[in-house]
Each structure stands twice: as C-alpha cells, then as structure tokens.
Protein backbone atom coordinates (compact mmCIF):
# COMPACT_ATOMS: atom_id res chain seq x y z
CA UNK A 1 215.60 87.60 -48.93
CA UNK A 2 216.63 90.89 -47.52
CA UNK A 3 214.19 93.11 -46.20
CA UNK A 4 214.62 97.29 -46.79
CA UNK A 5 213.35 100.08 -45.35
CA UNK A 6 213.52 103.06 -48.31
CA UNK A 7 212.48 106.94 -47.27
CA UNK A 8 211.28 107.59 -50.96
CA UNK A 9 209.48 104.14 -50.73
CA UNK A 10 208.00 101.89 -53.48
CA UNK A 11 205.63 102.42 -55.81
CA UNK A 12 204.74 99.84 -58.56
CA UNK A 13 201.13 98.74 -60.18
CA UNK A 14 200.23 97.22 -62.74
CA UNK A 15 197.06 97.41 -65.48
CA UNK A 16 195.72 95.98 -68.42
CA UNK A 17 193.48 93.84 -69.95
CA UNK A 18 189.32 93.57 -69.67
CA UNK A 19 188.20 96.56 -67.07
CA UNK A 20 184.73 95.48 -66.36
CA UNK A 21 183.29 97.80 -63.37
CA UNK A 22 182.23 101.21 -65.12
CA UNK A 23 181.63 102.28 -61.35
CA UNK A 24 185.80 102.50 -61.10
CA UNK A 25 187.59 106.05 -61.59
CA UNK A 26 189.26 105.29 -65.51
CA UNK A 27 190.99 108.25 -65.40
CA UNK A 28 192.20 106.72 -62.29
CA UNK A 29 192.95 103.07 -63.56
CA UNK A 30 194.62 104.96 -66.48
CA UNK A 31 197.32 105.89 -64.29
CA UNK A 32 197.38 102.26 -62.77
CA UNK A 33 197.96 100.62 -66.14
CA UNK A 34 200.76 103.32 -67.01
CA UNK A 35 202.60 102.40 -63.64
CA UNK A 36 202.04 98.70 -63.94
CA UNK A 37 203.96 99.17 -67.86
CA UNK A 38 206.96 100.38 -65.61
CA UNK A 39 206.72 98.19 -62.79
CA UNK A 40 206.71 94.78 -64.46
CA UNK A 41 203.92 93.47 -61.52
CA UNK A 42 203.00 89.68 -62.20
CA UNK A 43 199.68 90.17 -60.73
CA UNK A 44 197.17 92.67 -60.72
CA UNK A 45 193.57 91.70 -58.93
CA UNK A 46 190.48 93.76 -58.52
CA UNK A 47 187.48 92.92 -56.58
CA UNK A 48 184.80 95.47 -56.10
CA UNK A 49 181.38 94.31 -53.99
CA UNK A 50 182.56 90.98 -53.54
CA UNK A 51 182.60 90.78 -57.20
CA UNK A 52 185.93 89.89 -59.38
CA UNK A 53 186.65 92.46 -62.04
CA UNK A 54 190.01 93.08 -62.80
CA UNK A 55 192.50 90.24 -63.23
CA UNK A 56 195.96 89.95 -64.90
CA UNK A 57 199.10 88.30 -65.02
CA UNK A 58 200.93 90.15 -67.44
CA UNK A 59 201.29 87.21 -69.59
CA UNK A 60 203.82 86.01 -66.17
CA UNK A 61 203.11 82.27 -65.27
CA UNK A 62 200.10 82.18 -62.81
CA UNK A 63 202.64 80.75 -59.84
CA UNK A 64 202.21 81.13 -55.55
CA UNK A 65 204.50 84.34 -55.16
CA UNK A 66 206.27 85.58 -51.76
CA UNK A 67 204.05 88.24 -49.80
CA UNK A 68 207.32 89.48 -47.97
CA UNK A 69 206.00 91.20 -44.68
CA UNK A 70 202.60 91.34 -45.49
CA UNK A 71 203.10 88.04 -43.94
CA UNK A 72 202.82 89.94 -40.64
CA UNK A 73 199.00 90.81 -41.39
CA UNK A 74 198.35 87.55 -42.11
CA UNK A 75 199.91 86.67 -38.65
CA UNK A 76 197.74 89.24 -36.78
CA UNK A 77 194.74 87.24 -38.06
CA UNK A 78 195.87 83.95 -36.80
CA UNK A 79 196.69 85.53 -33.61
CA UNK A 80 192.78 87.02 -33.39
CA UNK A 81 191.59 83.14 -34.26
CA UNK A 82 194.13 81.95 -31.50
CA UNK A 83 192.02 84.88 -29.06
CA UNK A 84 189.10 83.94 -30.20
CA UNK A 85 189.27 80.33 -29.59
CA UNK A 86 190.31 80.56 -26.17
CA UNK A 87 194.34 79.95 -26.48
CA UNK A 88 195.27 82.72 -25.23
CA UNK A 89 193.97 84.83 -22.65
CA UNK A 90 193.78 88.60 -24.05
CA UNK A 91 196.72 90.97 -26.05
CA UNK A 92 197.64 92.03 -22.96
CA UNK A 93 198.88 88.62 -21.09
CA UNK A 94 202.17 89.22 -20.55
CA UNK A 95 204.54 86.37 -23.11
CA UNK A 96 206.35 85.27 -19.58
CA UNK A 97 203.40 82.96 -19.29
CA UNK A 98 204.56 81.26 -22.36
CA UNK A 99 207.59 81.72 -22.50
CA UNK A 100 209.15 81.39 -18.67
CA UNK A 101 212.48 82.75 -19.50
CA UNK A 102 210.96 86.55 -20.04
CA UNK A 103 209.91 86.23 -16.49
CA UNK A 104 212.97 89.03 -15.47
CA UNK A 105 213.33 92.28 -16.05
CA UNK A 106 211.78 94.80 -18.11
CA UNK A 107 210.75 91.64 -19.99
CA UNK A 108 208.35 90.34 -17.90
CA UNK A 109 206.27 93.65 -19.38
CA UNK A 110 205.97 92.62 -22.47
CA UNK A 111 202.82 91.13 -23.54
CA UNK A 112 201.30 89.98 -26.80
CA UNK A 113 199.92 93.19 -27.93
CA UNK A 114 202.99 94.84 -27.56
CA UNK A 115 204.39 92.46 -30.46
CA UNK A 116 201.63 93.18 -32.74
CA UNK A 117 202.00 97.13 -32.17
CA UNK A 118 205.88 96.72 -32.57
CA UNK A 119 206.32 98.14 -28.97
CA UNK A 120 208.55 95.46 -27.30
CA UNK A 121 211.10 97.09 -26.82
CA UNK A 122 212.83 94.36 -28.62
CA UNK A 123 216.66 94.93 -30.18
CA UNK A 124 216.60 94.95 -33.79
CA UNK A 125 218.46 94.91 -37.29
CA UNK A 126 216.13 96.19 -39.95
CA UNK A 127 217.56 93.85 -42.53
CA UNK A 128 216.81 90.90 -41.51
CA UNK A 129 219.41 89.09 -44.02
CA UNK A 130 221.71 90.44 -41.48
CA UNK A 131 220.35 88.77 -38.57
CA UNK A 132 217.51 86.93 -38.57
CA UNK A 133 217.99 84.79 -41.81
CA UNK A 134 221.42 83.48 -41.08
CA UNK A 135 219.68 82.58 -37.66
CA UNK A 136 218.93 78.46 -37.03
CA UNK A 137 216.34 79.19 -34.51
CA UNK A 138 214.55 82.61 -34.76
CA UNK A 139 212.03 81.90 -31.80
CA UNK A 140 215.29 81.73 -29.61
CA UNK A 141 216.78 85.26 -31.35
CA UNK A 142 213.94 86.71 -30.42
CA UNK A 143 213.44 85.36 -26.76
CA UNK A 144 217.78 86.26 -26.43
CA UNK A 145 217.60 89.75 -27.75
CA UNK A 146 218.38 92.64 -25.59
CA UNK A 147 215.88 95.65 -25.00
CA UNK A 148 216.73 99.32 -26.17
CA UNK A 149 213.02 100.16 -25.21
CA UNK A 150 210.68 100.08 -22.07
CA UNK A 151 208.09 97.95 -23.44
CA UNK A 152 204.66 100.02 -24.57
CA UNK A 153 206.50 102.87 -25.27
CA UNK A 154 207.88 103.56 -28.67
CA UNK A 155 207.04 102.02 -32.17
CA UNK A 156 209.83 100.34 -34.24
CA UNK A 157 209.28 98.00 -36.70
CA UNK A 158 210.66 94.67 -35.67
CA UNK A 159 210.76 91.28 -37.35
CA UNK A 160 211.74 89.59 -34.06
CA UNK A 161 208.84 90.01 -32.07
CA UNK A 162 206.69 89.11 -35.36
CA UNK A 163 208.71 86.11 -35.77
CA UNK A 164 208.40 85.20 -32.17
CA UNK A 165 204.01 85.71 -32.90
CA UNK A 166 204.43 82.23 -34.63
CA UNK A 167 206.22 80.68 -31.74
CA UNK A 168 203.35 81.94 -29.20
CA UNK A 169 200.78 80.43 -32.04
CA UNK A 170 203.16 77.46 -31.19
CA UNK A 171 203.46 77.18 -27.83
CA UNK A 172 199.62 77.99 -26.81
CA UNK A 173 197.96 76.00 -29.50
CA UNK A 174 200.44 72.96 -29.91
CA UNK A 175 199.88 73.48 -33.74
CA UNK A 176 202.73 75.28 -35.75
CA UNK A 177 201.55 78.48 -37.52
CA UNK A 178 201.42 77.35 -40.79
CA UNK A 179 199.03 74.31 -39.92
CA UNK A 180 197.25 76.48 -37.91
CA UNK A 181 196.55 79.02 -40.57
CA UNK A 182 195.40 76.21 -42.95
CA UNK A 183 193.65 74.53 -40.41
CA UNK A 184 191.36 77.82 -38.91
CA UNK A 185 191.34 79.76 -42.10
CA UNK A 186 193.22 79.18 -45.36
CA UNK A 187 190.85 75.75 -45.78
CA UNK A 188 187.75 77.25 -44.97
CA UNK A 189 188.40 79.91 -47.75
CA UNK A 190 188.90 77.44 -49.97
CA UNK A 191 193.09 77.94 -49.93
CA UNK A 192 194.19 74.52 -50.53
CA UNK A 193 198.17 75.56 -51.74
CA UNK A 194 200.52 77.54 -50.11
CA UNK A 195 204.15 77.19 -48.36
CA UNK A 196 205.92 79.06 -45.69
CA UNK A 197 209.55 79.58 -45.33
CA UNK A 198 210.96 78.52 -42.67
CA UNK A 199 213.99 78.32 -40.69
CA UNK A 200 216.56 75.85 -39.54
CA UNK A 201 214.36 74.47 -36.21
CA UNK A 202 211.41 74.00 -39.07
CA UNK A 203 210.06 77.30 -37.00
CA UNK A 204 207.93 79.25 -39.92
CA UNK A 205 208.82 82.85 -39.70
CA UNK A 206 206.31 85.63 -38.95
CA UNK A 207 208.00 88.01 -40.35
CA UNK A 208 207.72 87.12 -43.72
CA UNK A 209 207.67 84.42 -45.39
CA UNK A 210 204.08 83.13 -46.52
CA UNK A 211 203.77 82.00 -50.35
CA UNK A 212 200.24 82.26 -51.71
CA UNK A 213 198.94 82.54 -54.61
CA UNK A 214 197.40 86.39 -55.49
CA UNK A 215 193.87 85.19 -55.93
CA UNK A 216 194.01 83.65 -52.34
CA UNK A 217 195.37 86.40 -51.26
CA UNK A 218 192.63 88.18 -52.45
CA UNK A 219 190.25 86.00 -50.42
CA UNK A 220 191.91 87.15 -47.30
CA UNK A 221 190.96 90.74 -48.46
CA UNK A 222 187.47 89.64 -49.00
CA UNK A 223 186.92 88.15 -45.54
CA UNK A 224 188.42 91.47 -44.04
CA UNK A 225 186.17 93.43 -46.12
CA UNK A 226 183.31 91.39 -44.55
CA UNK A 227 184.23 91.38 -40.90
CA UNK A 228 185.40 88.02 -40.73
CA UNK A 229 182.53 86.14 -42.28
CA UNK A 230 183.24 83.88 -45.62
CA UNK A 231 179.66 82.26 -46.73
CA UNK A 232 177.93 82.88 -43.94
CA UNK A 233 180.12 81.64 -41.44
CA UNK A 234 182.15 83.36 -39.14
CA UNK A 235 186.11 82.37 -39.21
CA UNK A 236 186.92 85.33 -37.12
CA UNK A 237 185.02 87.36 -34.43
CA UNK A 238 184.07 91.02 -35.93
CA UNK A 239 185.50 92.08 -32.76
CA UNK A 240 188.90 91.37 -33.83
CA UNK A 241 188.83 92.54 -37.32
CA UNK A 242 187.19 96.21 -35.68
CA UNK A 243 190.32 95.79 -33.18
CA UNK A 244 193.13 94.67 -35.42
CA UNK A 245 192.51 97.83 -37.98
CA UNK A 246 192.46 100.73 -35.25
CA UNK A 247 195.34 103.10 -34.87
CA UNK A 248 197.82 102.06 -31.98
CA UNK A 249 198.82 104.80 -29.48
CA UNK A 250 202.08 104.80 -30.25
CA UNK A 251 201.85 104.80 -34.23
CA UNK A 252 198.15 106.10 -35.64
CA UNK A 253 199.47 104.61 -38.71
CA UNK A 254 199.61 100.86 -38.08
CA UNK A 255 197.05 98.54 -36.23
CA UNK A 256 197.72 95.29 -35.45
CA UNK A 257 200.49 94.56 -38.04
CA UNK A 258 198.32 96.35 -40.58
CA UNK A 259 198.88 99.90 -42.34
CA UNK A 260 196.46 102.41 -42.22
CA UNK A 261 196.07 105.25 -44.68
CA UNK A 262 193.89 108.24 -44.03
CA UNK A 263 192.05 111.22 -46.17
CA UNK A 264 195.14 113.18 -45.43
CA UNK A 265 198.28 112.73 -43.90
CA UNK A 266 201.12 115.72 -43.39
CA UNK A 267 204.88 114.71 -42.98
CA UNK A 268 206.61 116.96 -40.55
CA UNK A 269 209.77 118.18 -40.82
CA UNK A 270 210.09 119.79 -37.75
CA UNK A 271 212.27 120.05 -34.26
CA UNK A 272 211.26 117.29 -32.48
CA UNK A 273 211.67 115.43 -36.07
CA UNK A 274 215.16 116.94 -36.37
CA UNK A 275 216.31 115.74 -32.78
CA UNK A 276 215.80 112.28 -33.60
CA UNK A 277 218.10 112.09 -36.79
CA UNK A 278 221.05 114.04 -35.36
CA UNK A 279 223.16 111.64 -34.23
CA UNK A 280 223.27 109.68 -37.78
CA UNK A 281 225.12 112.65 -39.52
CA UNK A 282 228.38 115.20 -39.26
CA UNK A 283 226.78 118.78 -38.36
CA UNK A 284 227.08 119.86 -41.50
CA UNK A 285 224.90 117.53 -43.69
CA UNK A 286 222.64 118.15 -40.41
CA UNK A 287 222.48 121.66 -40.89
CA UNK A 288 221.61 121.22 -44.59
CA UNK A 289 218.64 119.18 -43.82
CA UNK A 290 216.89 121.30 -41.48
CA UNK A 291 216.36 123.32 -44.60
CA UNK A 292 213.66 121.15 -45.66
CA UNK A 293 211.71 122.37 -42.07
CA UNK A 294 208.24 122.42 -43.14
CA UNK A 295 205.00 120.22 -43.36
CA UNK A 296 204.48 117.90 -46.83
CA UNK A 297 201.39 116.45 -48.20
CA UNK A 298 203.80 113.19 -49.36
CA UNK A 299 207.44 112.49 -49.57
CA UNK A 300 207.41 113.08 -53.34
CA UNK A 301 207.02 116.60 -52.14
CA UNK A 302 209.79 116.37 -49.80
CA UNK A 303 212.23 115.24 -52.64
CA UNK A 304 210.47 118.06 -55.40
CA UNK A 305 211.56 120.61 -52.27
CA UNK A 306 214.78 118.86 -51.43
CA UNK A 307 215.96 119.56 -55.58
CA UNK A 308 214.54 122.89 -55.24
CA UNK A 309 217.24 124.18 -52.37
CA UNK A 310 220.04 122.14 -52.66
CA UNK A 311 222.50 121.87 -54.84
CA UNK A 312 223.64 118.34 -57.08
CA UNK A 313 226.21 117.81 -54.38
CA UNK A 314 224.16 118.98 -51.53
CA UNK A 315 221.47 116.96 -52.54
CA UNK A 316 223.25 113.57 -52.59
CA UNK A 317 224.69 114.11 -49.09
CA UNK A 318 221.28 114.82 -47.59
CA UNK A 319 219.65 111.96 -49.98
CA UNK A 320 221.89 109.36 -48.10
CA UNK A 321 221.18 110.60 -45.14
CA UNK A 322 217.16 110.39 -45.29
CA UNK A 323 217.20 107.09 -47.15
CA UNK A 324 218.66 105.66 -43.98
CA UNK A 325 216.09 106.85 -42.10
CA UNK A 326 213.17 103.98 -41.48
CA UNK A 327 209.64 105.35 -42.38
CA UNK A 328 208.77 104.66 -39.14
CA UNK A 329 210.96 107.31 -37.78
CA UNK A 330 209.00 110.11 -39.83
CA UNK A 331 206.71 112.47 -37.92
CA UNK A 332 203.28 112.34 -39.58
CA UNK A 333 199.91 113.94 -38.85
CA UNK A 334 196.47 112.84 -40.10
CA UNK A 335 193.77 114.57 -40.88
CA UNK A 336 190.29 113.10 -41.79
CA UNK A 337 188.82 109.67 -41.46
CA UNK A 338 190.92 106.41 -41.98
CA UNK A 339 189.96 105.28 -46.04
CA UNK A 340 192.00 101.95 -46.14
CA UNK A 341 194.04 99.14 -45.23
CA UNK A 342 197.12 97.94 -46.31
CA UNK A 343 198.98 94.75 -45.82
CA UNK A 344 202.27 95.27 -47.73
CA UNK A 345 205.86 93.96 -47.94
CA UNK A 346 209.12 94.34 -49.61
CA UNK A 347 209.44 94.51 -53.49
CA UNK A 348 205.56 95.99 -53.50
CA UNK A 349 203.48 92.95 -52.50
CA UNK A 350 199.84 94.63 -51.85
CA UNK A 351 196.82 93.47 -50.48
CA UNK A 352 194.91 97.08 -49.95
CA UNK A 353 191.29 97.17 -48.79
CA UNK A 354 189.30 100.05 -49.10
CA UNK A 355 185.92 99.87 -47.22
CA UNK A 356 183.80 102.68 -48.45
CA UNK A 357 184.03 101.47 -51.96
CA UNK A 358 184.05 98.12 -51.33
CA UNK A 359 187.11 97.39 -53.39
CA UNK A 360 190.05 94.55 -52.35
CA UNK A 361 192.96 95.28 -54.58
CA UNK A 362 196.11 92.43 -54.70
CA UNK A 363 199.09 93.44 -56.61
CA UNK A 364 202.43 91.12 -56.89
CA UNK A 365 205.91 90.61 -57.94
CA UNK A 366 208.30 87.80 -58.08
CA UNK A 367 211.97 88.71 -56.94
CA UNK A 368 213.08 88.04 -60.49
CA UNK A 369 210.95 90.58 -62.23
CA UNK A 370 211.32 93.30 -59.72
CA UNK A 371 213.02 96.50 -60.97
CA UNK A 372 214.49 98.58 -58.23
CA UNK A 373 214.86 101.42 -60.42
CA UNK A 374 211.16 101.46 -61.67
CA UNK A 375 209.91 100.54 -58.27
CA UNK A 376 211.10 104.42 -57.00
CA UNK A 377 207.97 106.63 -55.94
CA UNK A 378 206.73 106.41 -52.74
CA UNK A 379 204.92 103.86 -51.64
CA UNK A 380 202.12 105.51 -50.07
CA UNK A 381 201.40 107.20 -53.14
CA UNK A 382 199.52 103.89 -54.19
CA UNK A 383 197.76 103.46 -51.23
CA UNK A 384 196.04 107.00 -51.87
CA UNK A 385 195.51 106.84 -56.06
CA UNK A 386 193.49 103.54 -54.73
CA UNK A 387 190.97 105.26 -52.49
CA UNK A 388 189.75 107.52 -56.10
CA UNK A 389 189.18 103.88 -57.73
C-alpha cells in the first residue's frame, strides 16, 4: 500500500437504498447518492442519535476493508486507554524513558504528545511504500531516523512517529497494540473480527494498517460521539476524548491524530505561504503561481481560479507543482466553531462525526474498486456537505 498526499484531495461517497431519518437534509443526501454513483464506495453507514439509518454495500460483498491512516485515530484512542490506565505517565513524558536510546540530543525532547501532534521533528518520506513498507522493523526506523525539526515546533505529517505509538503501547503495557486494542476496547464494543498488518518483526503498524469491518467502525464513532461511554460503561475517560479532539498549537486543524473541520475555513495564498514552496520550483513556474495570491473558501476554488488565469500550458506546470505540495503545508484560517471530526485515510476511508447533529457517518472502499479518476474533488469538500446532513 502506498500512501499519497494529493493538493486537490479526495472526494468519494456513496448513496442509495432505504433513507429512513426524515430529520436528514435530502437535498443534501441527494448529492451523496450522486457522488457515491461515481465513486464506486463499498460501504456507506449512517447513524443519527445512536440510531442506525442508512446502510449499504452497493451490492459489494459485506468483507473487513483497510482503514488506511485512519488507523492513526484509532491509535490515539489506545494511547488515551494506555493514559488512562496508568501505563504511561502523561503526553508529555519524554519517549527516552521508554525508549533509552533517544536519551541524546534534541531527542531526548521528544515526548509522546509530540507524536500524536506530528511535531517530532522526526525525518520523513510521505510515501511510505518508499520507506517504511520495505522496512523489517519499523519501531527501529523510527527510533534511527534523523531530525529536520526541533521537536514541538512544526507540524508534518509523519507515519514514523505513528508507527513508533504502537511500539510505546508495546513497551509500557507488555501487550502488542493490536491485543491491546481488542483487549481494552474492540471486545467491549462487541468487535470480535479484525486484523492488522504488520511488519517483518510481527510489529503492527500505527500508521495504517487496521482492517475492520465498516459497521465496527461505526461503533468507534458511536463511543466518540458519547464521550467514551458504550452501555453505560466507561472504556475511555471523557477527559481524553475532550483532549484528543482539540486543535494542536501547531496545526488548529488536527488533534490528536484526528481532523478537525470548522464552520469556515479560508486557504491562504499569501507571502509567508509563497516562501515555503520556493525552493520546489524554477523561478518561473514560481512566479506564475503567486498569481493565485488571494484567500479561498476551498481548493476547488483555487483550481476554478487557477483555469481562470493561466493558460493550458501554464496551468499544467503550476498543477504539478501544487500537487506536490502536502496539505499540511497549506496556510489555512478558521473561522467559527469546530462542527466535526474526521478520521480518514488514503483511497477515502471515512469515519466523520458530527456532534451537533448527532450523526456518525462511515464510508469505505476496497483498493480494487477505487477509481483515482472519480475520486478527484477535494477531500474536505465531504467533510463540510456532511455537517448540512
């Protein structure tokens, strides 16, 4: 599996079938069901008040399908249980404790909540099929890497330090991740089949990874929606759910290996934005894209713009350049009050909850029935159309 980073995003969905909830937007779920024709999704699930109803497969075999890195989100939880229970100290005990060897440097300031907030510091190849899945041992790729960061003070995504999340769930609880998980949470909600790839050590990746099938995923939705409680009992302290979904200084879009989406958010095309992409392009495809200096209400605006002012050639050379540009490098402002959360991962696996409606949404797709093609708008585009539901 290779994991991508794409400017212009994914966006999928999926619709069909029996809508029972009259409450739901069907102008809205219109538009769903039109993307999920194009999209091919092989799940689509709908919960609204605790209460199922929306599901489809798309006439797909029901089957446990890949979450890619919404893994991570998953991960965050079991890191919250491993707090909670006393098997670790707090996010910010430094991961020299546990792992010795970090005990030099700048390393010796990097603590667990810097790996949740992607602010290690750590060196990184966004795909990981160049790097980390040709690795035998990804704990140990992690724990070697070199830093291009002080720890604490820049976001980049990073599968390393997520990966090297499961070997602290390791280390501290003497469990590996994926029996931890099932032990502390997947059987108390009921979860009772899953897998997790893993690598050549038998370490399961934290990265990505997790198979499950979308209804359980669902679940996991469910218990966020609730704070952590599942039938009355409490599998994880409301403390860390409240903790795990606020904005992290260096990135007010991401929590604790979560996405956050807000009423409005602006992309900025501006200097400071400009200063950081120099160096990946000759002056002249620079000097075509500071053209598009302005603010955006999405990045489909940003491409309507970009074929407004360029010309077919133009427009290719600065397309290259901004699709190799991680989202994470984007300059964004948000405006208004946060309206949901997103665990999401390559090919457009989705669990989004949205709180003031009370609606957990799942959508899926196996490898083999992803369309790159139809899977072109971007992906935050979903995130918002879910929040009119």
């Amino acid at each position: 599996m290779k994991m991508k980073v794409y400017f212009l995003g994914v966006l999928f969905f999926c619709f069909n079938s029996n809508i029972k909830a009259q409450q739901l937007n069907k102008i809205v779920l219109d538009s769903i069901i039109k993307q999920s024709e194009r999209t091919n999704s092989d799940a689509l699930i709908i919960y609204q008040d605790g209460k199922l109803i929306y599901k489809n497969h798309f006439d797909k075999p029901v089957q446990m399908i890949e979450a890619m890195s919404a893994t991570k989100s998953v991960v965050a939880m079991a890191i919250g249980i491993l707090l909670d229970k006393g098997f670790i100290d707090s996010l910010d005990q430094p991961v020299y404790t546990i792992y010795p060897e970090w005990k030099q440097g700048n390393k010796k300031l990097i603590s667990i909540r810097h790996l949740l907030e992607h602010t290690s510091g750590l060196q990184n190849v966004p795909n990981a099929g160049d790097e980390i899945e040709i690795a035998p041992d990804v704990i140990q790729l992690a724990l070697c890497a070199e830093l291009d960061d002080i720890p604490g003070t820049r976001y980049s995504y990073n599968n390393k330090s997520s990966n090297l999340l499961a070997g602290i769930i390791e280390e501290t609880s003497k469990i590996k991740m994926d029996k931890f998980l099932d032990k502390y949470l997947f059987s108390e909600l009921n979860i009772k089949k899953f897998s997790w790839r893993k690598d050549e050590k038998g370490n399961p990746y934290g990265m990505a990874g997790l198979q499950i099938y979308p209804e359980d995923l669902a679940k996991i939705g469910l218990l966020i929606l609730n704070d952590g409680n599942w039938n009355g009992k409490q599998l994880i302290s409301k403390e860390w759910i409240a903790d795990m979904l606020k904005p992290s200084k260096t990135n007010k879009n991401y929590g604790y290996e979560w996405w956050l989406t807000y009423e409005k958010t602006y992309y900025s095309f501006d200097d400071d934005f400009f200063e950081t992409i120099k160096s990946k392009s000759d002056d002249s495809t620079f000097q075509l894209v500071k053209k598009l200096k302005g603010e955006y209400k999405d990045l489909n605006e940003v491409r309507e713009q970009a074929t407004k002012i360029y010309s077919p050639t133009e427009l290719k050379l600065v397309g290259k350049l901004l699709q190799s540009i991680p989202h994470s490098q984007l300059k964004t402002t948000n405006k208004g009050e946060i309206v949901n959360y997103a665990a999401s991962g390559y090919l457009g696996q989705y669990l989004i909850i949205i709180p003031r409606n009370k609606i957990v949404l799942v959508r899926m797709i196996t490898t083999d029935n992803f369309n790159e093609i139809s899977n072109n708008s971007s992906m935050e585009n979903l995130r918002k159309l879910v929040n009119e539901l």
